[in-house]
PDB file of N, CA and C in Angstrom:
ATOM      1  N   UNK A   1       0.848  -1.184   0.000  1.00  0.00           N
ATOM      2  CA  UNK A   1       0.000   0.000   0.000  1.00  0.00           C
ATOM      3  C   UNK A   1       0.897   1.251   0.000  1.00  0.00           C
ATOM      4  N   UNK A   2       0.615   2.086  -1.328  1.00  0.00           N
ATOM      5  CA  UNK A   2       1.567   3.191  -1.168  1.00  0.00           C
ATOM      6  C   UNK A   2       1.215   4.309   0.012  1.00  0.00           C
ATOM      7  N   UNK A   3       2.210   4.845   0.614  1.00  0.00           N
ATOM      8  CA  UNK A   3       2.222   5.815   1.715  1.00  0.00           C
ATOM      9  C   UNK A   3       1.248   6.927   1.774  1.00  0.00           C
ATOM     10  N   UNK A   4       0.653   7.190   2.198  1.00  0.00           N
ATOM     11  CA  UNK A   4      -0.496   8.315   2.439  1.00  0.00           C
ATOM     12  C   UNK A   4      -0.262   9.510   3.095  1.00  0.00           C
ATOM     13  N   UNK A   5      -1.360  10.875   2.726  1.00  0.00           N
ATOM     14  CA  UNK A   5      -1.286  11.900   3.697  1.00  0.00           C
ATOM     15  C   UNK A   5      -0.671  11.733   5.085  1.00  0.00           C
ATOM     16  N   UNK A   6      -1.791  10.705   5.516  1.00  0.00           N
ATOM     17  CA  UNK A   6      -1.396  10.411   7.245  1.00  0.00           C
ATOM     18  C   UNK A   6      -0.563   9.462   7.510  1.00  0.00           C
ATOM     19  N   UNK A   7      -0.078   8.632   6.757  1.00  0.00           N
ATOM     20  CA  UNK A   7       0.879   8.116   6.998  1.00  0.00           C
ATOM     21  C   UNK A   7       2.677   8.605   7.279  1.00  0.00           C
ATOM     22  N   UNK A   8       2.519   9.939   6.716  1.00  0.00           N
ATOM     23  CA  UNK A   8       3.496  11.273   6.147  1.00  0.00           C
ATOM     24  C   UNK A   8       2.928  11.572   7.205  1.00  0.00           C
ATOM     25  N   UNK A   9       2.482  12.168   7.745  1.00  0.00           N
ATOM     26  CA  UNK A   9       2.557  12.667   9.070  1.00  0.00           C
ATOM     27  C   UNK A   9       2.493  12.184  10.031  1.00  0.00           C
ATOM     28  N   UNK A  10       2.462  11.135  10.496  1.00  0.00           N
ATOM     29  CA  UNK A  10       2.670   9.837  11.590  1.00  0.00           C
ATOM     30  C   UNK A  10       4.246   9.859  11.319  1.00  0.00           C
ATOM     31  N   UNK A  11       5.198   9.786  10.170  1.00  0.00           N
ATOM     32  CA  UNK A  11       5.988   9.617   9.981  1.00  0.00           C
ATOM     33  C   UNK A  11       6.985  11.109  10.296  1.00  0.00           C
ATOM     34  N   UNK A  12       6.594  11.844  10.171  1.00  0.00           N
ATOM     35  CA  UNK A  12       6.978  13.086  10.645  1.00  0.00           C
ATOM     36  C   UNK A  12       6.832  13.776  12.175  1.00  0.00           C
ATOM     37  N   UNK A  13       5.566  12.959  12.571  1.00  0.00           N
ATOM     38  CA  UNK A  13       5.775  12.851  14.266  1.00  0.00           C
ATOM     39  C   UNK A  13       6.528  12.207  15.088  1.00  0.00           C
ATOM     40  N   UNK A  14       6.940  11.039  14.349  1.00  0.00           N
ATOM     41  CA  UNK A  14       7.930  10.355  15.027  1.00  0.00           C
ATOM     42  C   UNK A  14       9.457  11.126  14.609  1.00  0.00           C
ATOM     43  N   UNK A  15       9.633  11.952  13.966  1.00  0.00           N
ATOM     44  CA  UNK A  15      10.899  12.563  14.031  1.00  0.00           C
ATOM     45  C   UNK A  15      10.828  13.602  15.026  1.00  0.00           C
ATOM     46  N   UNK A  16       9.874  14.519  14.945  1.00  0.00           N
ATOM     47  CA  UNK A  16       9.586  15.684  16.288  1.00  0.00           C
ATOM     48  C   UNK A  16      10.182  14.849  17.414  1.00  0.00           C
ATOM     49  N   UNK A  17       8.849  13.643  17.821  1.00  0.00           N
ATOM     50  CA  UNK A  17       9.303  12.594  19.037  1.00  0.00           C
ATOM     51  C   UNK A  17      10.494  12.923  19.518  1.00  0.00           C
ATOM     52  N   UNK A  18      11.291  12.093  17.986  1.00  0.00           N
ATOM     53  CA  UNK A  18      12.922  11.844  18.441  1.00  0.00           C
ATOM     54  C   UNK A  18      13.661  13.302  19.040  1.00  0.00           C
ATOM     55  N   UNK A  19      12.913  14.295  17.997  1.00  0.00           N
ATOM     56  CA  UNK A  19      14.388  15.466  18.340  1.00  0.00           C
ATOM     57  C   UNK A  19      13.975  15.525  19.819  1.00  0.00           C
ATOM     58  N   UNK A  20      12.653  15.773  19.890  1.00  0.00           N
ATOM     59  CA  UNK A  20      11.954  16.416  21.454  1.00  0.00           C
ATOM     60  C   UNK A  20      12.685  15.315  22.526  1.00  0.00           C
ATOM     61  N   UNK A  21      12.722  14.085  22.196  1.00  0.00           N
ATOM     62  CA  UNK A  21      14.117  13.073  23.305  1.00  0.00           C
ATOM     63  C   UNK A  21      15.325  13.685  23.181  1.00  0.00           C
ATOM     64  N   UNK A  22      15.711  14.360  22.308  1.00  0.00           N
ATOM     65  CA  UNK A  22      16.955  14.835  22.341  1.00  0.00           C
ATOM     66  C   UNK A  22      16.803  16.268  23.128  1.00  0.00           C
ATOM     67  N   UNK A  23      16.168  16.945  23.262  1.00  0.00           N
ATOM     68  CA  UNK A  23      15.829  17.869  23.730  1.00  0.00           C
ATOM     69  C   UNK A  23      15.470  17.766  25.301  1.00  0.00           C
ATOM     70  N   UNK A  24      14.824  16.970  25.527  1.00  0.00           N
ATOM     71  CA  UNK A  24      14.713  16.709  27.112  1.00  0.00           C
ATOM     72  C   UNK A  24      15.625  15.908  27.310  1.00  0.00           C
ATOM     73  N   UNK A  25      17.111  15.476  27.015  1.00  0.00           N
ATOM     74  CA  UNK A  25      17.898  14.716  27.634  1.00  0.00           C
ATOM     75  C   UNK A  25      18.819  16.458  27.912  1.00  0.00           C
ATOM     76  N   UNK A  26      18.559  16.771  26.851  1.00  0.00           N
ATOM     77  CA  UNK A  26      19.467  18.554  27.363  1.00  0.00           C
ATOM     78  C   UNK A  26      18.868  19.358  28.395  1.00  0.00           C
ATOM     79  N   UNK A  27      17.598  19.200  28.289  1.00  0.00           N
ATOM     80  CA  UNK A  27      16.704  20.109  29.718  1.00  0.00           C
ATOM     81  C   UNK A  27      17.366  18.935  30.686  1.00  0.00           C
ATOM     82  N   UNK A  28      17.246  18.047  30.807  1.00  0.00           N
ATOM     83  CA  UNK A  28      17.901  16.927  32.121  1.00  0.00           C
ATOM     84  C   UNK A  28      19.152  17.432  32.690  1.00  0.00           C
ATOM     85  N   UNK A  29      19.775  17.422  31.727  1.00  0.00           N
ATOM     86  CA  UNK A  29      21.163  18.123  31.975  1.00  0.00           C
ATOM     87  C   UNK A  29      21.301  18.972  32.547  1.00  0.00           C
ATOM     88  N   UNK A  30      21.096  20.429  31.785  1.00  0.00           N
ATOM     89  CA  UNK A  30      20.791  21.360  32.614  1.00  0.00           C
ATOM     90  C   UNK A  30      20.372  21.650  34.015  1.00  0.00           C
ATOM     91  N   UNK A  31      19.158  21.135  33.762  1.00  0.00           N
ATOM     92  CA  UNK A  31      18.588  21.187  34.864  1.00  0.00           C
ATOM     93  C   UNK A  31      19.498  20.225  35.896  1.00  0.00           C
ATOM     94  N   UNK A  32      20.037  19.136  36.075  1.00  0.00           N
ATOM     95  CA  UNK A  32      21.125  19.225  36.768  1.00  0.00           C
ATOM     96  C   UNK A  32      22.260  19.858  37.146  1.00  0.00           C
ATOM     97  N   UNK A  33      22.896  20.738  36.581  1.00  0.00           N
ATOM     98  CA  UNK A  33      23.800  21.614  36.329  1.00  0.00           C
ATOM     99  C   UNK A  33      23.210  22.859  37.125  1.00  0.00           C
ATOM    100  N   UNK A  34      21.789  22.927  36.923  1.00  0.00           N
ATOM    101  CA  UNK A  34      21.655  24.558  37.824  1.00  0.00           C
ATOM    102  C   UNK A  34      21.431  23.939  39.352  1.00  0.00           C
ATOM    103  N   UNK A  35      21.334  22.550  39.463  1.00  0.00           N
ATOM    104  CA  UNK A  35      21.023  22.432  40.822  1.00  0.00           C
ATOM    105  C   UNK A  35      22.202  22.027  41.750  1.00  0.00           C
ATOM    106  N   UNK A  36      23.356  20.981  40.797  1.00  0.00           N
ATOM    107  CA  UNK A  36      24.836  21.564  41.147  1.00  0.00           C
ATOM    108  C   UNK A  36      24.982  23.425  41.788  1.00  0.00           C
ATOM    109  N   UNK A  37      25.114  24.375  40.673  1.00  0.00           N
ATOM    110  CA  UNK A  37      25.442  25.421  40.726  1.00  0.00           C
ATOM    111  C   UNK A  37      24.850  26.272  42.124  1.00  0.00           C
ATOM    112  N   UNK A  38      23.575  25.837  42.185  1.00  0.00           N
ATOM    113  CA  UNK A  38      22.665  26.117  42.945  1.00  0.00           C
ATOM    114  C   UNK A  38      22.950  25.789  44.792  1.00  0.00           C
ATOM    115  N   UNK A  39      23.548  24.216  44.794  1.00  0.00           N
ATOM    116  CA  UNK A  39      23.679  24.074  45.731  1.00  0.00           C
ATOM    117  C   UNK A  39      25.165  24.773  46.187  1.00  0.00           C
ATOM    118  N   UNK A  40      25.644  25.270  45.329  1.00  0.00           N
ATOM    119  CA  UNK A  40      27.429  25.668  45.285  1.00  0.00           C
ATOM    120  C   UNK A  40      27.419  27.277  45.482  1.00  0.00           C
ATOM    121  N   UNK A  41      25.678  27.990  45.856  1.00  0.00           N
ATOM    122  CA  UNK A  41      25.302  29.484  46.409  1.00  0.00           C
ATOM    123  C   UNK A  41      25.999  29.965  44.418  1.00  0.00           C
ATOM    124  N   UNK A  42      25.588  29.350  43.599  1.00  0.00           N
ATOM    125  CA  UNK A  42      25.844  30.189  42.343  1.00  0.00           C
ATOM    126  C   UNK A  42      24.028  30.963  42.249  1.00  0.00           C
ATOM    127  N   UNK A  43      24.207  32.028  41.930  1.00  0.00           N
ATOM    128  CA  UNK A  43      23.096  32.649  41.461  1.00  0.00           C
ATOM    129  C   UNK A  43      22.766  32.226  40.172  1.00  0.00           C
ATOM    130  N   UNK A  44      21.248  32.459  39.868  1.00  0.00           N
ATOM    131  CA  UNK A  44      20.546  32.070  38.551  1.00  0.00           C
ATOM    132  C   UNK A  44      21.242  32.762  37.722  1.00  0.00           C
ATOM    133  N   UNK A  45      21.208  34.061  37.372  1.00  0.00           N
ATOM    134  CA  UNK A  45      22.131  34.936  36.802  1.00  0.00           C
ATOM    135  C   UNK A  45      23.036  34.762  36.016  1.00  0.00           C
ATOM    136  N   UNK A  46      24.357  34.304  36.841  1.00  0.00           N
ATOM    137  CA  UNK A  46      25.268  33.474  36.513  1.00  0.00           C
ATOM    138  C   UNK A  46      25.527  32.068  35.577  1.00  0.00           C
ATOM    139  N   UNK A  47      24.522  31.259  36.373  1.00  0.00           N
ATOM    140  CA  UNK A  47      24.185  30.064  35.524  1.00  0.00           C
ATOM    141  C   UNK A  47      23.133  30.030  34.348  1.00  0.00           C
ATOM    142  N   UNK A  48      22.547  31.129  33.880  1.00  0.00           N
ATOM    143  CA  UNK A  48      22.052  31.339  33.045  1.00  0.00           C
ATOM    144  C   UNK A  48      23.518  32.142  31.531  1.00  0.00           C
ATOM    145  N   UNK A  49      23.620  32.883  31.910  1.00  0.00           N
ATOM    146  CA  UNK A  49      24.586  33.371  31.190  1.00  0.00           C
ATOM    147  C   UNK A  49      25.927  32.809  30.925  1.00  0.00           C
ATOM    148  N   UNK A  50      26.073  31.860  31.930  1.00  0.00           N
ATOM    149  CA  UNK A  50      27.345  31.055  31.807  1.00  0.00           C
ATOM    150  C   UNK A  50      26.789  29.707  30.900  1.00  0.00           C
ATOM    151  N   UNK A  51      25.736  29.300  30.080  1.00  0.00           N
ATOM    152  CA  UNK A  51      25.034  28.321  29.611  1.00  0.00           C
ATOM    153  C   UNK A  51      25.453  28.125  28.293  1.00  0.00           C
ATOM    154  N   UNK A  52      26.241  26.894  27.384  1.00  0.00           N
ATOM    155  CA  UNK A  52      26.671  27.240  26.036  1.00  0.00           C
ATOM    156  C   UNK A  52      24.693  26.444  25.643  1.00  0.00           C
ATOM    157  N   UNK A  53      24.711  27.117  24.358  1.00  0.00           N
ATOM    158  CA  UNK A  53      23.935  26.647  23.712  1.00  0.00           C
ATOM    159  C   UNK A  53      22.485  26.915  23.844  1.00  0.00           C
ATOM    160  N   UNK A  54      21.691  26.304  23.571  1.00  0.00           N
ATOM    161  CA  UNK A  54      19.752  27.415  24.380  1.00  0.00           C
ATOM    162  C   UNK A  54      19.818  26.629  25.690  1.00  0.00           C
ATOM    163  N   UNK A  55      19.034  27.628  26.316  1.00  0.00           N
ATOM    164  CA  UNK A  55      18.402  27.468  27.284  1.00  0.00           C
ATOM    165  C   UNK A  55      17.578  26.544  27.775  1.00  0.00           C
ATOM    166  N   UNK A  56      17.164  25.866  28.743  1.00  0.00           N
ATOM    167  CA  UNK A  56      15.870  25.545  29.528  1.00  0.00           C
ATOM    168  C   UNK A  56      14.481  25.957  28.659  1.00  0.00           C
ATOM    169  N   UNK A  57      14.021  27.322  28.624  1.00  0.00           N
ATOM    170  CA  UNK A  57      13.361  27.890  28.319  1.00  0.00           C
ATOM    171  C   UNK A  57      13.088  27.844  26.719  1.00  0.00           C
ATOM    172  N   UNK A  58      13.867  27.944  26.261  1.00  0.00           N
ATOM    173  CA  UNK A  58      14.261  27.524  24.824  1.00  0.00           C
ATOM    174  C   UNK A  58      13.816  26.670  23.665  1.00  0.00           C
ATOM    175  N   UNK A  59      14.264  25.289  24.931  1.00  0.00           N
ATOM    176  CA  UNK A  59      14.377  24.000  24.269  1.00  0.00           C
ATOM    177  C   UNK A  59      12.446  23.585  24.384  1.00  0.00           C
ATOM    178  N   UNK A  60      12.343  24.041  25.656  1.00  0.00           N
ATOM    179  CA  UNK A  60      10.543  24.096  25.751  1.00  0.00           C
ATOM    180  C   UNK A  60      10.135  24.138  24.721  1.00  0.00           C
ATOM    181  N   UNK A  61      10.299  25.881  24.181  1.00  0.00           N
ATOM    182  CA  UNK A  61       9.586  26.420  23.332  1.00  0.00           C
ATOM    183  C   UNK A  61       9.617  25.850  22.257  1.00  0.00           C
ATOM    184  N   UNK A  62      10.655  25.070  21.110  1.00  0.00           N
ATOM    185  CA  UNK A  62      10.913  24.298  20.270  1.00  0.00           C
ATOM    186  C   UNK A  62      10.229  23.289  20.406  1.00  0.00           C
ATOM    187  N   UNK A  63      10.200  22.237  21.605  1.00  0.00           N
ATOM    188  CA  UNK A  63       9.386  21.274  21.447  1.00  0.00           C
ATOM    189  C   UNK A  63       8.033  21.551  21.285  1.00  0.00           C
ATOM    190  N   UNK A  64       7.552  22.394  22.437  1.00  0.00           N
ATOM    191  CA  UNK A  64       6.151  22.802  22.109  1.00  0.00           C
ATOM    192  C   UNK A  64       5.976  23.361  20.800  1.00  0.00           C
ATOM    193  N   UNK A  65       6.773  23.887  20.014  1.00  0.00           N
ATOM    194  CA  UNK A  65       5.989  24.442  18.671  1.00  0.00           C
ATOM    195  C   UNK A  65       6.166  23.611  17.871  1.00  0.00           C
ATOM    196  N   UNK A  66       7.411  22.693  17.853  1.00  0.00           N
ATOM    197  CA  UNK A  66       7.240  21.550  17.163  1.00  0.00           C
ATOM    198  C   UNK A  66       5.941  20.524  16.479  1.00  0.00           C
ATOM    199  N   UNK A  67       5.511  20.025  17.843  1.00  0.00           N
ATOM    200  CA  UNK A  67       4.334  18.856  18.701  1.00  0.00           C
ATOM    201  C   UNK A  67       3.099  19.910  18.176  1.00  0.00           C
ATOM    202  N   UNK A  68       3.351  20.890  18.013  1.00  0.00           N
ATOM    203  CA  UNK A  68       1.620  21.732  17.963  1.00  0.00           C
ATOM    204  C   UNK A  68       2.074  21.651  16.674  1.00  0.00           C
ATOM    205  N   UNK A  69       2.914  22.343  15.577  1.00  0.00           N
ATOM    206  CA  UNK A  69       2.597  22.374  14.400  1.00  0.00           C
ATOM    207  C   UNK A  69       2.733  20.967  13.733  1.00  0.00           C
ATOM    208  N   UNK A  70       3.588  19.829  13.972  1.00  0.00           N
ATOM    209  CA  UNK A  70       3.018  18.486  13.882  1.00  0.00           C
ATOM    210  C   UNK A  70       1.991  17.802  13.610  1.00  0.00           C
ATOM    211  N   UNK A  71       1.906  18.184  15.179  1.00  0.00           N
ATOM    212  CA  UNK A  71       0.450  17.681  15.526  1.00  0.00           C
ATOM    213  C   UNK A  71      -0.788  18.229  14.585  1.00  0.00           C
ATOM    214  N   UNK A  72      -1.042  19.529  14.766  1.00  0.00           N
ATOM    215  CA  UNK A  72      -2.134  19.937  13.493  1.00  0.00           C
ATOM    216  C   UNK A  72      -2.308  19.149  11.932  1.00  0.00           C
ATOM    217  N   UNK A  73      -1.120  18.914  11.917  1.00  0.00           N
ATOM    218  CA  UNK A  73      -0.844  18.339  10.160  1.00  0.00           C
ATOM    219  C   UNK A  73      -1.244  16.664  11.089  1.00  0.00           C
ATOM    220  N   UNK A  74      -0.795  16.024  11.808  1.00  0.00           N
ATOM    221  CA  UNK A  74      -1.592  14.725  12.347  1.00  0.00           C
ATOM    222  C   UNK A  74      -3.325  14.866  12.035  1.00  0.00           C
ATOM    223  N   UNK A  75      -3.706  15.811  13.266  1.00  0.00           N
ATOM    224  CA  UNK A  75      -4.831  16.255  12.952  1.00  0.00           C
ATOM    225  C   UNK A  75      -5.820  16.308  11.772  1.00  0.00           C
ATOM    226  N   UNK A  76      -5.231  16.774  10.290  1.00  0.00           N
ATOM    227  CA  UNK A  76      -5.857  17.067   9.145  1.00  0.00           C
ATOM    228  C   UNK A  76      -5.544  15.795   9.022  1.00  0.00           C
ATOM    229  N   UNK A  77      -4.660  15.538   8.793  1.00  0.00           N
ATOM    230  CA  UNK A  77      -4.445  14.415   7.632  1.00  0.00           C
ATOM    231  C   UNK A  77      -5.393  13.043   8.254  1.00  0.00           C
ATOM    232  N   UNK A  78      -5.802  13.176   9.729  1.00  0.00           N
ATOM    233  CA  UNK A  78      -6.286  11.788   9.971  1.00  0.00           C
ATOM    234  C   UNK A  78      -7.599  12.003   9.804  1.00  0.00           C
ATOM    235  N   UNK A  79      -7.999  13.334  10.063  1.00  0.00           N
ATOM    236  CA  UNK A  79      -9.517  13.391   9.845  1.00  0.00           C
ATOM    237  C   UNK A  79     -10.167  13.808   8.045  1.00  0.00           C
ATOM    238  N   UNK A  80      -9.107  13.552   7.593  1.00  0.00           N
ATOM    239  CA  UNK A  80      -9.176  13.499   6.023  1.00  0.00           C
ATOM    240  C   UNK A  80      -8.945  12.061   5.442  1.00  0.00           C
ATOM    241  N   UNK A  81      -8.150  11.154   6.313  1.00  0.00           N
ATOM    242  CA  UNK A  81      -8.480  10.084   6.079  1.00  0.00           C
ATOM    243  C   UNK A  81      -9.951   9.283   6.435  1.00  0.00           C
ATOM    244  N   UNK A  82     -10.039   9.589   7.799  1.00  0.00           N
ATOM    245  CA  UNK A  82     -11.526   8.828   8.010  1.00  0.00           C
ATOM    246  C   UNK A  82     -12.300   9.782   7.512  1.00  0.00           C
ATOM    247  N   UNK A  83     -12.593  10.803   7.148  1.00  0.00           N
ATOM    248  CA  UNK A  83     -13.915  11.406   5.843  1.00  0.00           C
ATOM    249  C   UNK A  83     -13.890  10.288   4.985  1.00  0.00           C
ATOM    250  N   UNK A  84     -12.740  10.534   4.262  1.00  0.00           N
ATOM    251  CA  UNK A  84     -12.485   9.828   3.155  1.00  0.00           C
ATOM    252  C   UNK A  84     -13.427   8.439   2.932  1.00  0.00           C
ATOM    253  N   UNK A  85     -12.512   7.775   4.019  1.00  0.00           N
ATOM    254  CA  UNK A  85     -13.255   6.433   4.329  1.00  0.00           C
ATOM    255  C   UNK A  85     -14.611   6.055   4.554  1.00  0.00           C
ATOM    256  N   UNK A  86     -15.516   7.034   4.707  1.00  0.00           N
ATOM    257  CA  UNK A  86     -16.629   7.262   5.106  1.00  0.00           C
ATOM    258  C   UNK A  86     -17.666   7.594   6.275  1.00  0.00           C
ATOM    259  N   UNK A  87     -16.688   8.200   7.397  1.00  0.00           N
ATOM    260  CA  UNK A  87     -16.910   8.361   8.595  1.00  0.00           C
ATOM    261  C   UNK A  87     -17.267   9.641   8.355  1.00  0.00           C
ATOM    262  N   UNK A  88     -18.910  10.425   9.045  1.00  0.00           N
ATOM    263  CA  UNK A  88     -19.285  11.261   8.910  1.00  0.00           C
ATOM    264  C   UNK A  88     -18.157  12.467   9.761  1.00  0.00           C
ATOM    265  N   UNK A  89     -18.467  13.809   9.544  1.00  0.00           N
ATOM    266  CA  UNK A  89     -17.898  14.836  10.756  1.00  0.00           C
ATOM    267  C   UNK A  89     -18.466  14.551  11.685  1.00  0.00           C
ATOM    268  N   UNK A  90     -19.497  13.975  12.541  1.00  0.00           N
ATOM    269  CA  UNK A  90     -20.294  13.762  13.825  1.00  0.00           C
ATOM    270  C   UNK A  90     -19.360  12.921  14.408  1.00  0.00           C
ATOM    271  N   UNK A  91     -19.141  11.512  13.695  1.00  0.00           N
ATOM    272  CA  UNK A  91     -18.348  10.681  13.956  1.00  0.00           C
ATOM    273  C   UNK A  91     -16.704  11.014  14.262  1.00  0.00           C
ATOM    274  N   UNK A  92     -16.196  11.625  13.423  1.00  0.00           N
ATOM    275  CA  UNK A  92     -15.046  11.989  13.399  1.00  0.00           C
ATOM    276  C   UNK A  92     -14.637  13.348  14.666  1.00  0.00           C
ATOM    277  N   UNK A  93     -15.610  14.028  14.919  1.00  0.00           N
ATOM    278  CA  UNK A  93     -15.549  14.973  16.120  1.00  0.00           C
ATOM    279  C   UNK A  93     -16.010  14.126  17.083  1.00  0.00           C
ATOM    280  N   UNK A  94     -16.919  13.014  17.613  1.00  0.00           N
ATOM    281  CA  UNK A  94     -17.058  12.407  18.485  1.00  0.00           C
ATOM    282  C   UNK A  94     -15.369  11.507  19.135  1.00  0.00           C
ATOM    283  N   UNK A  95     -14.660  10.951  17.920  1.00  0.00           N
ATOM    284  CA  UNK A  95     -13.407  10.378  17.645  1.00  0.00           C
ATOM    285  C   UNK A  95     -12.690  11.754  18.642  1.00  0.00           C
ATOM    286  N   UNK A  96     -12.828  12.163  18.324  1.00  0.00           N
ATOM    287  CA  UNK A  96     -11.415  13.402  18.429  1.00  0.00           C
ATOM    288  C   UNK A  96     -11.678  14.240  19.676  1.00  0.00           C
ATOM    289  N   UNK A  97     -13.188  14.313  20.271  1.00  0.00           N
ATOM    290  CA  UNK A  97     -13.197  14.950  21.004  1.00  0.00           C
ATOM    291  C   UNK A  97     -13.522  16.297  20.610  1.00  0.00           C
ATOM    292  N   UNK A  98     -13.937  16.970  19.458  1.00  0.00           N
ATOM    293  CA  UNK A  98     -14.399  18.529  19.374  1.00  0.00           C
ATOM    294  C   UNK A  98     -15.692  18.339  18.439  1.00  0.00           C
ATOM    295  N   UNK A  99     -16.082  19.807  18.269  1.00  0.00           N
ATOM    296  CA  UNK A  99     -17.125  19.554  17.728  1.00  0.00           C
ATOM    297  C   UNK A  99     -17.039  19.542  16.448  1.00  0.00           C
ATOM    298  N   UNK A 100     -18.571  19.329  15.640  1.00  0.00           N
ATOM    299  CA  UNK A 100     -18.297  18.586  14.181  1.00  0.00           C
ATOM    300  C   UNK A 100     -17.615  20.071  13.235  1.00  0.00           C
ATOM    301  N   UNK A 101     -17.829  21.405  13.785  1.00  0.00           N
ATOM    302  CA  UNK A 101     -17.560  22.990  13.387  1.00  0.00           C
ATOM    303  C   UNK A 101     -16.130  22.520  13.049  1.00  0.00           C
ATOM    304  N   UNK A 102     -15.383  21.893  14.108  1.00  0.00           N
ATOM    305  CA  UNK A 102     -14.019  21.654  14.018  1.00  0.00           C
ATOM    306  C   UNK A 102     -13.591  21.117  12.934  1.00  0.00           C
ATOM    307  N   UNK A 103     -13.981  19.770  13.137  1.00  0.00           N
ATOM    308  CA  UNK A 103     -13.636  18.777  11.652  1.00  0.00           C
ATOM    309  C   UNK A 103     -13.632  19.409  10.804  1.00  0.00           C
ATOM    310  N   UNK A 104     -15.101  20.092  10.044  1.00  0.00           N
ATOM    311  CA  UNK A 104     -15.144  20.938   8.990  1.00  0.00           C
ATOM    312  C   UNK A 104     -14.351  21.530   8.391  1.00  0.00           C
ATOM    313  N   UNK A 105     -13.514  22.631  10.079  1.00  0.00           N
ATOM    314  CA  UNK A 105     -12.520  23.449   9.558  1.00  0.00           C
ATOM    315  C   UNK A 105     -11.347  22.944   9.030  1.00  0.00           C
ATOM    316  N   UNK A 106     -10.884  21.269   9.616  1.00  0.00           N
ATOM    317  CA  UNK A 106     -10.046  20.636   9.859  1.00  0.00           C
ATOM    318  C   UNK A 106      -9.847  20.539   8.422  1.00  0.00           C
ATOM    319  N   UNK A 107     -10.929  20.099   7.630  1.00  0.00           N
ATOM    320  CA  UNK A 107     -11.037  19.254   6.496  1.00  0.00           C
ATOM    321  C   UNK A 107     -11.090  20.462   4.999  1.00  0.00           C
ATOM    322  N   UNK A 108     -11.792  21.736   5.905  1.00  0.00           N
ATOM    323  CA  UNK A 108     -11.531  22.768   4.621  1.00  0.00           C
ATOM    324  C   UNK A 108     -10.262  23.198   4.330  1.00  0.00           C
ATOM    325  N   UNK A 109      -9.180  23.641   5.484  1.00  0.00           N
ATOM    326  CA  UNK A 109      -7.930  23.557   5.193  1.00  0.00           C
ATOM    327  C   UNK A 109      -7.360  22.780   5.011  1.00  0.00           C
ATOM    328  N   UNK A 110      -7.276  20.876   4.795  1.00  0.00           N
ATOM    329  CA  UNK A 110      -6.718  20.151   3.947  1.00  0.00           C
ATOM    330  C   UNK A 110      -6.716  20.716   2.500  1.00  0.00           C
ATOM    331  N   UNK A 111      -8.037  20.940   2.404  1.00  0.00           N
ATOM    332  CA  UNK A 111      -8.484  20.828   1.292  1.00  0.00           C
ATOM    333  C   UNK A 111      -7.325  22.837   0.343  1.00  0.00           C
ATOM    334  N   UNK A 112      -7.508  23.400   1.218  1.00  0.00           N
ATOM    335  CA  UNK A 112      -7.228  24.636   0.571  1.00  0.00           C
ATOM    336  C   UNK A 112      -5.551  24.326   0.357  1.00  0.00           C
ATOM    337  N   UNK A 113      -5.261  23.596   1.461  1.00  0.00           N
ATOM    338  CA  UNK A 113      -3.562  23.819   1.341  1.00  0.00           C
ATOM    339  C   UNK A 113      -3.382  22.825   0.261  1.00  0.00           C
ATOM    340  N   UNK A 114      -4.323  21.310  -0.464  1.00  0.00           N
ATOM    341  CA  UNK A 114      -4.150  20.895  -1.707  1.00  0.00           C
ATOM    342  C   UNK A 114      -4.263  21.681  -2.809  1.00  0.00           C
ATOM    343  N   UNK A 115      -5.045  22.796  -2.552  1.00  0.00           N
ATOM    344  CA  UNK A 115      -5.174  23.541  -3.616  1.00  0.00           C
ATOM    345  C   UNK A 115      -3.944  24.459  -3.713  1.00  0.00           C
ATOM    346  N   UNK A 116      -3.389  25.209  -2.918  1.00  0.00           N
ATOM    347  CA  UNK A 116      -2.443  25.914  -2.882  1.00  0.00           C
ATOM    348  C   UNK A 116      -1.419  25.275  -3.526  1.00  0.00           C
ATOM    349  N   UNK A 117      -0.872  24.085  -3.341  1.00  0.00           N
ATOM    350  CA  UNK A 117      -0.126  23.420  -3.892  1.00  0.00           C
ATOM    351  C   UNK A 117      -0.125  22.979  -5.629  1.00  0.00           C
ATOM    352  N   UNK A 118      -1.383  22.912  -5.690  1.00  0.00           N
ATOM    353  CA  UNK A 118      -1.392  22.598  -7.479  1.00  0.00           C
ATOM    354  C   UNK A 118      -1.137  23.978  -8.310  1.00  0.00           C
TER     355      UNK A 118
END
């Protein structure tokens, strides 16, 4: 079976996944490192500015925007698969948890960003 919308994005979540493990093994770190520093009377200050590379704060923000813009393209592409398949929007917002307004929207911007593309 050749590869699909949602299959492309299942496949692209699992790379976010990975970096976002790579990313919380560096918040781990850190965050050990300020509690070293911390117990050693270093001020935040210090251990903030003395930090090679991003931040704590940083690495958050990357994952979280990652996982959300991901995730949205998860989102379309799965509820464009089960349309497809024949699962009403009632069904498919019952699935997902929002209402059927949602799906709709879910499914009109599949649809516009195919168009954008041709």
């Amino acid at each position: 079976m050749a590869e699909d919308a949602f299959l492309r994005a299942l496949a692209a979540l699992e790379e976010v996944i990975a970096d976002n493990d790579r990313r919380a093994k560096l918040i781990k770190k850190r965050m050990a490192r300020i509690r070293r520093a911390r117990a050693q009377g270093v001020p935040y200050s210090d251990t903030v500015t003395n930090e090679d590379g991003p931040l704590i704060v940083q690495l958050l923000s990357e994952a979280s925007k990652a996982l959300d813009s991901c995730g949205s393209n998860v989102r379309r592409a799965e509820a464009e698969a089960l349309y497809t398949e024949g699962m009403t929007m009632e069904q498919i917002a019952d699935h997902f948890g929002v209402t059927r307004q949602r799906v709709s929207a879910l499914l009109r911007k599949r649809a516009e960003a195919e168009a954008d593309c041709a």
